[in-house]
C-alpha atoms as a PDB file:
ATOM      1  CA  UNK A   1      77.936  89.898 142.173  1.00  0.00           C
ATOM      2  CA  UNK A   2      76.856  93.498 142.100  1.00  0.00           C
ATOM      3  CA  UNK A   3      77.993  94.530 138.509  1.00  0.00           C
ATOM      4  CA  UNK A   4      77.547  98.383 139.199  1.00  0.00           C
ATOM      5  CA  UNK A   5      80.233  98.302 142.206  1.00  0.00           C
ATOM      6  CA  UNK A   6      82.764  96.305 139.482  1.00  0.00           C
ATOM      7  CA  UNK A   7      82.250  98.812 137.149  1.00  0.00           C
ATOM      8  CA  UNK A   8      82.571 101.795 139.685  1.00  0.00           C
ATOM      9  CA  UNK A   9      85.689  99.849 140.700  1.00  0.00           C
ATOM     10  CA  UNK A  10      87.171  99.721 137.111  1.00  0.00           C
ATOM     11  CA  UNK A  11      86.399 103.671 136.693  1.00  0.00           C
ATOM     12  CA  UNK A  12      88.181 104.519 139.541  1.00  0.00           C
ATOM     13  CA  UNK A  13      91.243 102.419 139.094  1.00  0.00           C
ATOM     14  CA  UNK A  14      91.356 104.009 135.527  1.00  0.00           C
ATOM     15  CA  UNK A  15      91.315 107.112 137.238  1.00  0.00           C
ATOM     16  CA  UNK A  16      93.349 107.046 139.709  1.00  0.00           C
ATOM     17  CA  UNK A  17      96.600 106.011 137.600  1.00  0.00           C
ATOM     18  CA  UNK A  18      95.229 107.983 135.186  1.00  0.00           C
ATOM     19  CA  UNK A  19      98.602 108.706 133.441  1.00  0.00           C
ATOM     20  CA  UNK A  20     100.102 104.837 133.677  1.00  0.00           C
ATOM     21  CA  UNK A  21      96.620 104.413 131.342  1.00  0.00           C
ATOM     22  CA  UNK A  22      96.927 106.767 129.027  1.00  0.00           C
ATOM     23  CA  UNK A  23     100.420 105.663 128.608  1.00  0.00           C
ATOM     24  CA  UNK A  24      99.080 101.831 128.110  1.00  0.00           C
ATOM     25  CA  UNK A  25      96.234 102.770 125.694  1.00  0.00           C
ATOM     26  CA  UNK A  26      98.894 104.949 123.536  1.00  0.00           C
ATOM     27  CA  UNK A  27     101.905 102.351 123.499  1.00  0.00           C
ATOM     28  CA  UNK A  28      98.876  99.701 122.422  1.00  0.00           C
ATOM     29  CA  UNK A  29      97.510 101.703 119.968  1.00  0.00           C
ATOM     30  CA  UNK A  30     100.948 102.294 118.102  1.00  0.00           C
ATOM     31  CA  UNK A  31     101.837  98.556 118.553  1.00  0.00           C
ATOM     32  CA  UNK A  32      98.535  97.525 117.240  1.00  0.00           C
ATOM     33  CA  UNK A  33      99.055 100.572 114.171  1.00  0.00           C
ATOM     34  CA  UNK A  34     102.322  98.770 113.559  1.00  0.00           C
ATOM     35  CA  UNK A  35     100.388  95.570 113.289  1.00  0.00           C
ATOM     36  CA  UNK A  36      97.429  97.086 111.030  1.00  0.00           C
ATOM     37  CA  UNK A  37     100.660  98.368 108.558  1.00  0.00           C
ATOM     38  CA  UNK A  38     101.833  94.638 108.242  1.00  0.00           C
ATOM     39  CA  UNK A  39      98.404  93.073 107.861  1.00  0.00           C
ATOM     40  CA  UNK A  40      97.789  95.674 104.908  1.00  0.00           C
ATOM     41  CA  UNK A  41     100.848  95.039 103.515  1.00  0.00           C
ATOM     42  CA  UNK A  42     100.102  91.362 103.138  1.00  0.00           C
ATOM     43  CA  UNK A  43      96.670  92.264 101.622  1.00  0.00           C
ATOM     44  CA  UNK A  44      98.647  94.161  99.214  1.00  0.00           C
ATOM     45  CA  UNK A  45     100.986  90.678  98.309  1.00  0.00           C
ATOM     46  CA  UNK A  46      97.868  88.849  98.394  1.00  0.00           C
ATOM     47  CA  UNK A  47      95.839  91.460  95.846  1.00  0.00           C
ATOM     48  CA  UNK A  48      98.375  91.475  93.567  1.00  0.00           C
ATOM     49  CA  UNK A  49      99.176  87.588  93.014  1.00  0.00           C
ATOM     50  CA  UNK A  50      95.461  87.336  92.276  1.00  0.00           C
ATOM     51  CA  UNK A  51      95.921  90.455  90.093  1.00  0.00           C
ATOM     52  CA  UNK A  52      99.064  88.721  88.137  1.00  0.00           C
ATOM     53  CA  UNK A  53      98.285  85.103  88.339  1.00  0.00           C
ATOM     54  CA  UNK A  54      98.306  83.609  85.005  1.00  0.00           C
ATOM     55  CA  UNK A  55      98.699  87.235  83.345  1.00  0.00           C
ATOM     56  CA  UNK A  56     102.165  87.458  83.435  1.00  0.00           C
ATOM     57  CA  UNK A  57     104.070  87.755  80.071  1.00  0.00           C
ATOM     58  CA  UNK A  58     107.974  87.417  78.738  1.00  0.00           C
ATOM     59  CA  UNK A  59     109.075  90.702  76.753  1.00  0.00           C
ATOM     60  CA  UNK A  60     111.227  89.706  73.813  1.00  0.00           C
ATOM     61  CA  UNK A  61     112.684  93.186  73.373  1.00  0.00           C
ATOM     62  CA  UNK A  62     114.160  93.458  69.516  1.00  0.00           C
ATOM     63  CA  UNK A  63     116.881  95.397  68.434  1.00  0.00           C
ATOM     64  CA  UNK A  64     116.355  99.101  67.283  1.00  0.00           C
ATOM     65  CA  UNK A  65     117.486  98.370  63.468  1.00  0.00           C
ATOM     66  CA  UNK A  66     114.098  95.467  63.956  1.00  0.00           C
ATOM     67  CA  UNK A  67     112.005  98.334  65.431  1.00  0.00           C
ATOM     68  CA  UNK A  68     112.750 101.146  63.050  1.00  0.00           C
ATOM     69  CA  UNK A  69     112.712  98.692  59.775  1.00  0.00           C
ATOM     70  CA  UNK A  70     109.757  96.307  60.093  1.00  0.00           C
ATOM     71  CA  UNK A  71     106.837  97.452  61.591  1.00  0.00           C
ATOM     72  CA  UNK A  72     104.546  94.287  60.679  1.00  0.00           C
ATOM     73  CA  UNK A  73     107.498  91.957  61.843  1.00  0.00           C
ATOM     74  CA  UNK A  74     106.971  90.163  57.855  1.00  0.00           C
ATOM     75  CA  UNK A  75     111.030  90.634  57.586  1.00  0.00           C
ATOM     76  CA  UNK A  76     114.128  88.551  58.514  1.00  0.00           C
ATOM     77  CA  UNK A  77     115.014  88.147  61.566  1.00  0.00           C
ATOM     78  CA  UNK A  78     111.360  89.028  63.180  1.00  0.00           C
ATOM     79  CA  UNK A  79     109.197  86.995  60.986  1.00  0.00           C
ATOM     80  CA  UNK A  80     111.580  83.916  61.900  1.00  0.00           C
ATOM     81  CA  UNK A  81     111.485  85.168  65.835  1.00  0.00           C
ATOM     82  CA  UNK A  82     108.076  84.631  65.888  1.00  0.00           C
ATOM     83  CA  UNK A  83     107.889  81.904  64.337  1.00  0.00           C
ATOM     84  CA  UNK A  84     110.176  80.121  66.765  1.00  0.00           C
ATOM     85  CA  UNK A  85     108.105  81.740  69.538  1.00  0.00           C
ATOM     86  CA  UNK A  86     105.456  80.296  68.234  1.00  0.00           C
ATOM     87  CA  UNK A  87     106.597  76.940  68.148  1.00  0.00           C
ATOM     88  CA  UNK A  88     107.928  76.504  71.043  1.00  0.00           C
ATOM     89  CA  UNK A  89     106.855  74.459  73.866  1.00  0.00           C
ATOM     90  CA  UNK A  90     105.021  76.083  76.468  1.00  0.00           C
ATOM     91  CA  UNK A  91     104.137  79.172  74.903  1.00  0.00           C
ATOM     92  CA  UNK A  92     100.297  79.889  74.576  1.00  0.00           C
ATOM     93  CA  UNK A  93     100.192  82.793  72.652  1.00  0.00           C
ATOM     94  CA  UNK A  94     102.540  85.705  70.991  1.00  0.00           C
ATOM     95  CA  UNK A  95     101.694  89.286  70.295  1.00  0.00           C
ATOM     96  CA  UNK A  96     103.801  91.704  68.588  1.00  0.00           C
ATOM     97  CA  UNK A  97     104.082  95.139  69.421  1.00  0.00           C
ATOM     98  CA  UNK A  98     105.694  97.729  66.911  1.00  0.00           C
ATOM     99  CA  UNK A  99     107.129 100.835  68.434  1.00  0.00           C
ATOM    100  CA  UNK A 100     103.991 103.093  68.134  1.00  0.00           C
ATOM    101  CA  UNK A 101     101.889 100.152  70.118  1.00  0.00           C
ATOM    102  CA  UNK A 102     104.468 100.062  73.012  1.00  0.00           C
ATOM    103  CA  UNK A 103     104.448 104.235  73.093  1.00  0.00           C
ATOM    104  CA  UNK A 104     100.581 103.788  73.402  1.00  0.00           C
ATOM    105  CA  UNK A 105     101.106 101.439  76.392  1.00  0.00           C
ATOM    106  CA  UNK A 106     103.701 103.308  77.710  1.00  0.00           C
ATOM    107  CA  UNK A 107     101.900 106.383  77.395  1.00  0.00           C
ATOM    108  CA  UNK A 108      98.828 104.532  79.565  1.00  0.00           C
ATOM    109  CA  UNK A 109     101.211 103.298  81.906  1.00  0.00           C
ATOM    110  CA  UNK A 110     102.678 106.831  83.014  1.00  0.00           C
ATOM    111  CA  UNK A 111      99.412 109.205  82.636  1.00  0.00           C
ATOM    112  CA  UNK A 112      99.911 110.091  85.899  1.00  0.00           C
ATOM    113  CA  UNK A 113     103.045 111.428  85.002  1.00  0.00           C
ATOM    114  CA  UNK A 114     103.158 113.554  82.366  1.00  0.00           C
ATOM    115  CA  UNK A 115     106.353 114.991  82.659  1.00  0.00           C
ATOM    116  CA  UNK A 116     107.812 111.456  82.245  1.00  0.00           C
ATOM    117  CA  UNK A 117     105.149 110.759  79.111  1.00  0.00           C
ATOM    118  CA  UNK A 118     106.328 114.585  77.099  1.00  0.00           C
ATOM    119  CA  UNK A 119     110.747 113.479  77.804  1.00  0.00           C
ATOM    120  CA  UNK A 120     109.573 109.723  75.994  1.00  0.00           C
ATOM    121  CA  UNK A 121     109.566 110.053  72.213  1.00  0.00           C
ATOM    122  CA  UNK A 122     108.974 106.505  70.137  1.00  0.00           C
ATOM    123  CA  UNK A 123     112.565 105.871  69.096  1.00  0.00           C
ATOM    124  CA  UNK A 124     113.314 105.128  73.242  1.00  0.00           C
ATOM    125  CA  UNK A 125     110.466 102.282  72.926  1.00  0.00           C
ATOM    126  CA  UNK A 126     111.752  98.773  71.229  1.00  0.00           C
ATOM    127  CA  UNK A 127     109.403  96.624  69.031  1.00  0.00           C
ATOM    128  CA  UNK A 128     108.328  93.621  71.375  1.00  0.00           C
ATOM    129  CA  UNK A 129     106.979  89.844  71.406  1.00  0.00           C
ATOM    130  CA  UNK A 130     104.843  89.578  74.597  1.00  0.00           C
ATOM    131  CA  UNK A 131     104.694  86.164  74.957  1.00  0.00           C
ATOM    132  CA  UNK A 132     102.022  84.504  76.953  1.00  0.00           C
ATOM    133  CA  UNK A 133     103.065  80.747  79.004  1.00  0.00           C
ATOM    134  CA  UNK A 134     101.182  77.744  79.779  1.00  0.00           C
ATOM    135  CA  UNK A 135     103.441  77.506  83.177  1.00  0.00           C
ATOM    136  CA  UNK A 136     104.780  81.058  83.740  1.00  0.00           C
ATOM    137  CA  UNK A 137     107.217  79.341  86.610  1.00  0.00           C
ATOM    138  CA  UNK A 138     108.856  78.437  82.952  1.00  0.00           C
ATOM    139  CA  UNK A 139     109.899  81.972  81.799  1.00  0.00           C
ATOM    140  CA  UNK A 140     113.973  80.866  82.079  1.00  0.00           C
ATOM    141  CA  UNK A 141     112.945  78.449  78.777  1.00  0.00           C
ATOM    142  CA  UNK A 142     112.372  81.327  77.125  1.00  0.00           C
ATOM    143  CA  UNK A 143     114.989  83.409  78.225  1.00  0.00           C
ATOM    144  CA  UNK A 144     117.553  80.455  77.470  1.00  0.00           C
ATOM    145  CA  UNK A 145     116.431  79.908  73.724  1.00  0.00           C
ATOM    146  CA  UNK A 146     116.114  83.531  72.647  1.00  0.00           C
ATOM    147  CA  UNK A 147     118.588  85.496  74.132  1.00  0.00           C
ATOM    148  CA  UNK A 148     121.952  86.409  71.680  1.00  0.00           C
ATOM    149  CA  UNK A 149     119.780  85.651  68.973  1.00  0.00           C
ATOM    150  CA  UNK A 150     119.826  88.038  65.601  1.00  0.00           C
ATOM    151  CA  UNK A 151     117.519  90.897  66.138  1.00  0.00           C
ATOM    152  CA  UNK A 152     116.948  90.366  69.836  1.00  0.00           C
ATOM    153  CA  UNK A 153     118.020  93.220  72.082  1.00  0.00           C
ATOM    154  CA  UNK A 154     116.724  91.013  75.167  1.00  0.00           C
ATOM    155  CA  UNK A 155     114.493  89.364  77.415  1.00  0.00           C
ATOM    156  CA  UNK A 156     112.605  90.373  80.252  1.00  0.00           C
ATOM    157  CA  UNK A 157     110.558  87.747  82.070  1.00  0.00           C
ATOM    158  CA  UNK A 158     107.771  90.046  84.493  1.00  0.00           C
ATOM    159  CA  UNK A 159     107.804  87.043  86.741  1.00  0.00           C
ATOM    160  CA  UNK A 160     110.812  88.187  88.001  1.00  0.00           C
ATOM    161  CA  UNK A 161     110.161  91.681  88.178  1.00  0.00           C
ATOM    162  CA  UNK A 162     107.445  90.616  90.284  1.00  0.00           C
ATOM    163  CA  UNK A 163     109.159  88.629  92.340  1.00  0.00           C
ATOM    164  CA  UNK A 164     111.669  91.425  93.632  1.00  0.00           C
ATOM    165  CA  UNK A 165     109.052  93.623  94.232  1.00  0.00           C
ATOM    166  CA  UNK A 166     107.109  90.769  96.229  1.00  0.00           C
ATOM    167  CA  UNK A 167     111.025  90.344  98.191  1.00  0.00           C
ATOM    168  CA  UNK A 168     110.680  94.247  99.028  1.00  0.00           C
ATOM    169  CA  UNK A 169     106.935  94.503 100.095  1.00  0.00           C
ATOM    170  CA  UNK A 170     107.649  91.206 102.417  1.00  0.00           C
ATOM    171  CA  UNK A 171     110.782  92.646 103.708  1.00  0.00           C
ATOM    172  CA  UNK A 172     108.958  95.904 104.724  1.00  0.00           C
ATOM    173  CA  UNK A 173     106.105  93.457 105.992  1.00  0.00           C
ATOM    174  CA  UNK A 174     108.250  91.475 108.670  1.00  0.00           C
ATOM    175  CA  UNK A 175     110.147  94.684 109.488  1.00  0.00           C
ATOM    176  CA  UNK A 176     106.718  96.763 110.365  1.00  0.00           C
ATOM    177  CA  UNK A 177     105.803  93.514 112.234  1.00  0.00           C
ATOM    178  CA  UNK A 178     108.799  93.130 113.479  1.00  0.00           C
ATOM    179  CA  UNK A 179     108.469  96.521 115.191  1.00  0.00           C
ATOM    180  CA  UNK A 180     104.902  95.864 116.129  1.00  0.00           C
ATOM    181  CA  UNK A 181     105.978  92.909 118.329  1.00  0.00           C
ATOM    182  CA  UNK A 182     108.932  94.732 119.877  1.00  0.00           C
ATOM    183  CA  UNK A 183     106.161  97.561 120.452  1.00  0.00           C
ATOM    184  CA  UNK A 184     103.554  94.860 121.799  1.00  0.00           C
ATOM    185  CA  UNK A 185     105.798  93.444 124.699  1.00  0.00           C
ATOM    186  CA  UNK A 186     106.288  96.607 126.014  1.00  0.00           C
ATOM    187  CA  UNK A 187     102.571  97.399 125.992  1.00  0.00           C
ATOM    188  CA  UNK A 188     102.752  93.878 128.058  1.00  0.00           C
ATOM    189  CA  UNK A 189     104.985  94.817 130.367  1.00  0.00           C
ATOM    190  CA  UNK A 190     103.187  98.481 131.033  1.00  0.00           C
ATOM    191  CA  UNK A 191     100.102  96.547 131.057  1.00  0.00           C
ATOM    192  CA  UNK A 192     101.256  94.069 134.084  1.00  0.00           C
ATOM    193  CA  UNK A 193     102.913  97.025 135.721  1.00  0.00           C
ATOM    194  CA  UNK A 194      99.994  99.287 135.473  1.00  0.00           C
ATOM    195  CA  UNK A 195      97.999  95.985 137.025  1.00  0.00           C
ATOM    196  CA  UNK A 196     100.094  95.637 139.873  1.00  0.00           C
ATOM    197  CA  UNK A 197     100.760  99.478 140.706  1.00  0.00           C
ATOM    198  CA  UNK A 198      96.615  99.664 140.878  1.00  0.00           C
ATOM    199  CA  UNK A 199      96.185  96.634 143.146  1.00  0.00           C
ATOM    200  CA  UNK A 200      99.189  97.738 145.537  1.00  0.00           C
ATOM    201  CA  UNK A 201      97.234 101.300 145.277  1.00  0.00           C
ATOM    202  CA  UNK A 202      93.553  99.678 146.565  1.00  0.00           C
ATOM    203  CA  UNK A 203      95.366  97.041 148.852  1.00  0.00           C
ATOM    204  CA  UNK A 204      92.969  97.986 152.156  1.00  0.00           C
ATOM    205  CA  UNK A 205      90.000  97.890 150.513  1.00  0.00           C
ATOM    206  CA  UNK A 206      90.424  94.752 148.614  1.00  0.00           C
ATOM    207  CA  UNK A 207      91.567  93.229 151.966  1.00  0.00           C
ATOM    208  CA  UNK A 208      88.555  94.544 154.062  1.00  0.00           C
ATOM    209  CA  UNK A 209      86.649  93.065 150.742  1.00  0.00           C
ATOM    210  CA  UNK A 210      88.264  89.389 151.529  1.00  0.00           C
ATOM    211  CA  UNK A 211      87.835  89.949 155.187  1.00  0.00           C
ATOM    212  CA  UNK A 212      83.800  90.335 154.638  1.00  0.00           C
ATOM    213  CA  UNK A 213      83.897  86.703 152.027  1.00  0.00           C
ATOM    214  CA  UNK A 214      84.847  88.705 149.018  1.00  0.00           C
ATOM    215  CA  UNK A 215      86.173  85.334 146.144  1.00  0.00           C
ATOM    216  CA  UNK A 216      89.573  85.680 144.789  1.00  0.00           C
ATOM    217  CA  UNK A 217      87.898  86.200 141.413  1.00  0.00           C
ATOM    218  CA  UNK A 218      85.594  88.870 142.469  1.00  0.00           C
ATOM    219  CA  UNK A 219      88.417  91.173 143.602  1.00  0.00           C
ATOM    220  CA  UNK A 220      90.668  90.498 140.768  1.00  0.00           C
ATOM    221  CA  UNK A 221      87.690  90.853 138.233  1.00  0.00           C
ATOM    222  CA  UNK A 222      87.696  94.976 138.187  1.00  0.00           C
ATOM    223  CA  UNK A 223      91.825  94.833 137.016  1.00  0.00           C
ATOM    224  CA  UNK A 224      91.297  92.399 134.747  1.00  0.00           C
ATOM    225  CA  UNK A 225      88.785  94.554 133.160  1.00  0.00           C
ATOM    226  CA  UNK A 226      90.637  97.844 133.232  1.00  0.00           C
ATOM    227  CA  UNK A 227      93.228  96.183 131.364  1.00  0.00           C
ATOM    228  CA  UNK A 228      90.597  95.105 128.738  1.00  0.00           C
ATOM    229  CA  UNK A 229      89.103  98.406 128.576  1.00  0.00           C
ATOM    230  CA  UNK A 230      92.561 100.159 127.861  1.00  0.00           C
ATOM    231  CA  UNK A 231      93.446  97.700 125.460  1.00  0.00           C
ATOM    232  CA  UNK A 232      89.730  98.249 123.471  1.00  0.00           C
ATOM    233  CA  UNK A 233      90.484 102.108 123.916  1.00  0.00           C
ATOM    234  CA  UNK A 234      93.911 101.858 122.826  1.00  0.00           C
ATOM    235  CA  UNK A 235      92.860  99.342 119.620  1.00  0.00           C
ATOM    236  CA  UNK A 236      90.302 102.239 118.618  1.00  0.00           C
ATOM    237  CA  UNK A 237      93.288 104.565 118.774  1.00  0.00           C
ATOM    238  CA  UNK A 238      95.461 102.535 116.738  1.00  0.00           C
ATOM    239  CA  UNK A 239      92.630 102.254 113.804  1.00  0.00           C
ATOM    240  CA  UNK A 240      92.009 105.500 113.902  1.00  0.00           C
ATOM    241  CA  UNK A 241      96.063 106.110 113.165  1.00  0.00           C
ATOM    242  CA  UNK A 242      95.242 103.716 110.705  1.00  0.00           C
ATOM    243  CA  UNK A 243      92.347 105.770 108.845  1.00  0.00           C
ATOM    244  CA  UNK A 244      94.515 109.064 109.510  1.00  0.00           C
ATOM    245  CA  UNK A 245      97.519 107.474 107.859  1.00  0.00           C
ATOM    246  CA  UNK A 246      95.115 106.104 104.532  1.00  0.00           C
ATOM    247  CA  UNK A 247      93.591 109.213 104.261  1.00  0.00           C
ATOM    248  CA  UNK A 248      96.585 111.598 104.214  1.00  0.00           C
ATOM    249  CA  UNK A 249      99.620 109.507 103.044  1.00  0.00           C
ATOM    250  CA  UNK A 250      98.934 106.660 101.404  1.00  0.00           C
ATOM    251  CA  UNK A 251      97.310 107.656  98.358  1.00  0.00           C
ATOM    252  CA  UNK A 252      99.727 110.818  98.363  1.00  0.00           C
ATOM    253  CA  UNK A 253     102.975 108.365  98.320  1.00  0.00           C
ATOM    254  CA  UNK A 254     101.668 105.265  96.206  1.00  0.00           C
ATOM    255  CA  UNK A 255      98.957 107.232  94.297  1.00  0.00           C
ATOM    256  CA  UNK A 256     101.496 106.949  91.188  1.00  0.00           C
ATOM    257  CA  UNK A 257     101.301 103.048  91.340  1.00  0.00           C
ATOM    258  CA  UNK A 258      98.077 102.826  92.688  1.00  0.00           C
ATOM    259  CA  UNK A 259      97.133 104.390  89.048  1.00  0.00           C
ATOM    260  CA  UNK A 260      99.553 102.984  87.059  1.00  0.00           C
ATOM    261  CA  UNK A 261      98.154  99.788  87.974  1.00  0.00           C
ATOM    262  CA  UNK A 262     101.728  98.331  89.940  1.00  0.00           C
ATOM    263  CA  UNK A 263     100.520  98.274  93.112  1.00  0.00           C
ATOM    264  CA  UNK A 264      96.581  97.540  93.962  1.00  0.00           C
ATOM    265  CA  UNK A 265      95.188 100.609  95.856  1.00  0.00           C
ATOM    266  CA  UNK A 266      94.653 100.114  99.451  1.00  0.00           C
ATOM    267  CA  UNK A 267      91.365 102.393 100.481  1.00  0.00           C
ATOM    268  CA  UNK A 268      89.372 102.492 103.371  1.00  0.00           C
ATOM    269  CA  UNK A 269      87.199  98.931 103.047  1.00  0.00           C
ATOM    270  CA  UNK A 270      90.871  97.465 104.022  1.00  0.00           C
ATOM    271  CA  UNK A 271      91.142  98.976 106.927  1.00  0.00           C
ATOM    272  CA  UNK A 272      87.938  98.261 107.950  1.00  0.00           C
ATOM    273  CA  UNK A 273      88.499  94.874 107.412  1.00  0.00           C
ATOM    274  CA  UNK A 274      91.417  94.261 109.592  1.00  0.00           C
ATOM    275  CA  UNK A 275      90.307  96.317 112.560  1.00  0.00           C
ATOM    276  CA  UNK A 276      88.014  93.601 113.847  1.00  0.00           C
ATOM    277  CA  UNK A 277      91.267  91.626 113.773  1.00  0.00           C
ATOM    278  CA  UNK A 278      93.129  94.713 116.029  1.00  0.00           C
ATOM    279  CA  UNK A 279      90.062  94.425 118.601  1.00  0.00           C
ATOM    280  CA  UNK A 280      90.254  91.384 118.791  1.00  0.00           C
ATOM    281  CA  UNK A 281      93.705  91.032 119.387  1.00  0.00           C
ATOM    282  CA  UNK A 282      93.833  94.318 121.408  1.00  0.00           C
ATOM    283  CA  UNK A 283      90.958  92.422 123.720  1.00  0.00           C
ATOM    284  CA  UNK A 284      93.158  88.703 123.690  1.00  0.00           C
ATOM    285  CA  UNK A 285      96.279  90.490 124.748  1.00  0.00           C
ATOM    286  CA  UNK A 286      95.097  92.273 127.418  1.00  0.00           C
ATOM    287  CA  UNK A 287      92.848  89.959 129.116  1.00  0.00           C
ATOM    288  CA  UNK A 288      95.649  87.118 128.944  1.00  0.00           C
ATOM    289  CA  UNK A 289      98.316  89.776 130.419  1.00  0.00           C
ATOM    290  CA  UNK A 290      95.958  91.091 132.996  1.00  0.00           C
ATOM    291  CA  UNK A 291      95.319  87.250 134.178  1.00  0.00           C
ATOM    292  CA  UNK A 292      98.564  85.778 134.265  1.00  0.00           C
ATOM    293  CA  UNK A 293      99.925  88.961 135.990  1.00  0.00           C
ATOM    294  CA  UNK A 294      97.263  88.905 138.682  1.00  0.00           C
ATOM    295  CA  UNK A 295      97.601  85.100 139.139  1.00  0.00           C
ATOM    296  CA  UNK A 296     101.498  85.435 139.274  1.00  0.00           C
ATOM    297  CA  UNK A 297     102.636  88.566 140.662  1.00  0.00           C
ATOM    298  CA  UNK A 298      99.162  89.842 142.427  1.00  0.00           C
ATOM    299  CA  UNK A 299      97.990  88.391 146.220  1.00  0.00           C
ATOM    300  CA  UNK A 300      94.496  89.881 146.686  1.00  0.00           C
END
């Protein structure tokens, strides 16, 4: 098999429907952008249970008469709080935090935004058990024994926090790759079109080719490589949305939570990490498209 005359053959076809492939490397690159969006979302999910696993706490928020009165929690009803706390089953450990503690944190929390921090003042921030769980699946104990109690104002369990915000990012998740697969077929279909517009196109020559004991495989091996070769170009496309996007949105939009510590900051490394996956399935998609079309729909 001469290799230069396949190649020559795979230039020219790219060529001459020149506007059919730029139309199947840009509808692959935005499917396969879509795709990269999902995949970083569930690196995000993924960051942040390792992030929170065995860290989360249950706030025991106490009333503001508790806050203002005892800050060293040695009074009634916050001395016999944390006792209870403390004896409870499950609970590992229990902190208190007085109002000027919980300012501190709050302060660290929203440094990035200090408008937010200079509007707080101390009186907005209640005194607060954080309690720390053996299981932290078993926050609802908590929440059970202590709320309505004297001096509590109430209870917050971060677990569940947490698991909303989890609900949203996987939401957006199977929406973007929802998208991406709508997107994907119709790179398919332009893909098998493009295929069968180029071989209707080069019809005499691959039939003088045959005529002179050309195989099957040899004359279908030039499409099948265009197809590759758009899909490759149209993967490097969709990274380099990718990189475009990091670089000039995401840190503008999330940088707030990326500093705050809510969300884990997406950078560059993680889009270099899933763009072998995009090649990959860039290369998969549009080998297995280019073959089943030519075996199905193509007579050369």
């Amino acid at each position: 098999m001469r290799t230069s005359f396949v190649f020559s053959e795979v230039v020219t076809g790219l060529r001459r429907n020149v506007t059919m492939t730029i139309a199947m490397i840009l509808t692959t690159a935005i499917s396969l952008f879509l795709l990269g969006l999902g995949l970083l979302a569930v690196r995000v999910v993924d960051k942040m249970q390792d992030n929170y696993q065995g860290k989360l706490e249950v706030s025991v928020l106490l009333t503001n008469d508790v806050s203002a009165n005892d800050q060293d929690c040695t009074q009634q009803p916050c001395a016999g709080l944390r006792s209870q706390l403390e004896t409870t089953s499950g609970v590992k450990t229990v902190v208190y935090e007085n109002r000027e503690k919980g300012f501190e944190r709050f302060k660290r929390i929203f440094e990035a935004q200090p408008e937010l921090v200079k509007l707080a003042r101390p009186e907005a921030i209640p005194a607060t058990f954080r309690v720390s769980l053996e299981d932290p699946e078993r926050a609802d104990v908590i929440a059970q024994a202590f709320n309505g109690k004297a001096g509590v104002k109430s209870v917050n369990d971060q677990g569940e926090f947490l698991s909303r915000l989890f609900d949203v990012l996987n939401g957006l998740r199977d929406l973007v790759l929802g998208l991406a697969a709508l997107q994907a077929f119709a790179a398919l279909l332009l893909i098998s079109n493009t295929i069968q517009v180029s071989a209707f196109t080069r019809r005499t020559e691959v039939g003088i080719m045959r005529l002179v004991g050309a195989t099957r495989w040899y004359t279908q091996l030039p499409f099948l490589i265009e197809a590759v070769v758009a899909g490759i170009i149209g993967a490097v496309v969709g990274v380099g949305f990718l990189i475009l996007a990091q670089a000039a949105a995401v840190d503008r939009v999330f940088g707030d939570l990326f500093t705050s510590g809510i969300l884990p900051r997406i950078g560059m490394l993680d889009v270099l990490v899933i763009s072998p996956i995009l090649l990959g399935v860039a290369v998969l998609i549009s080998a297995l498209t280019g073959y089943v079309t030519l075996r199905l729909y193509v007579r050369l």
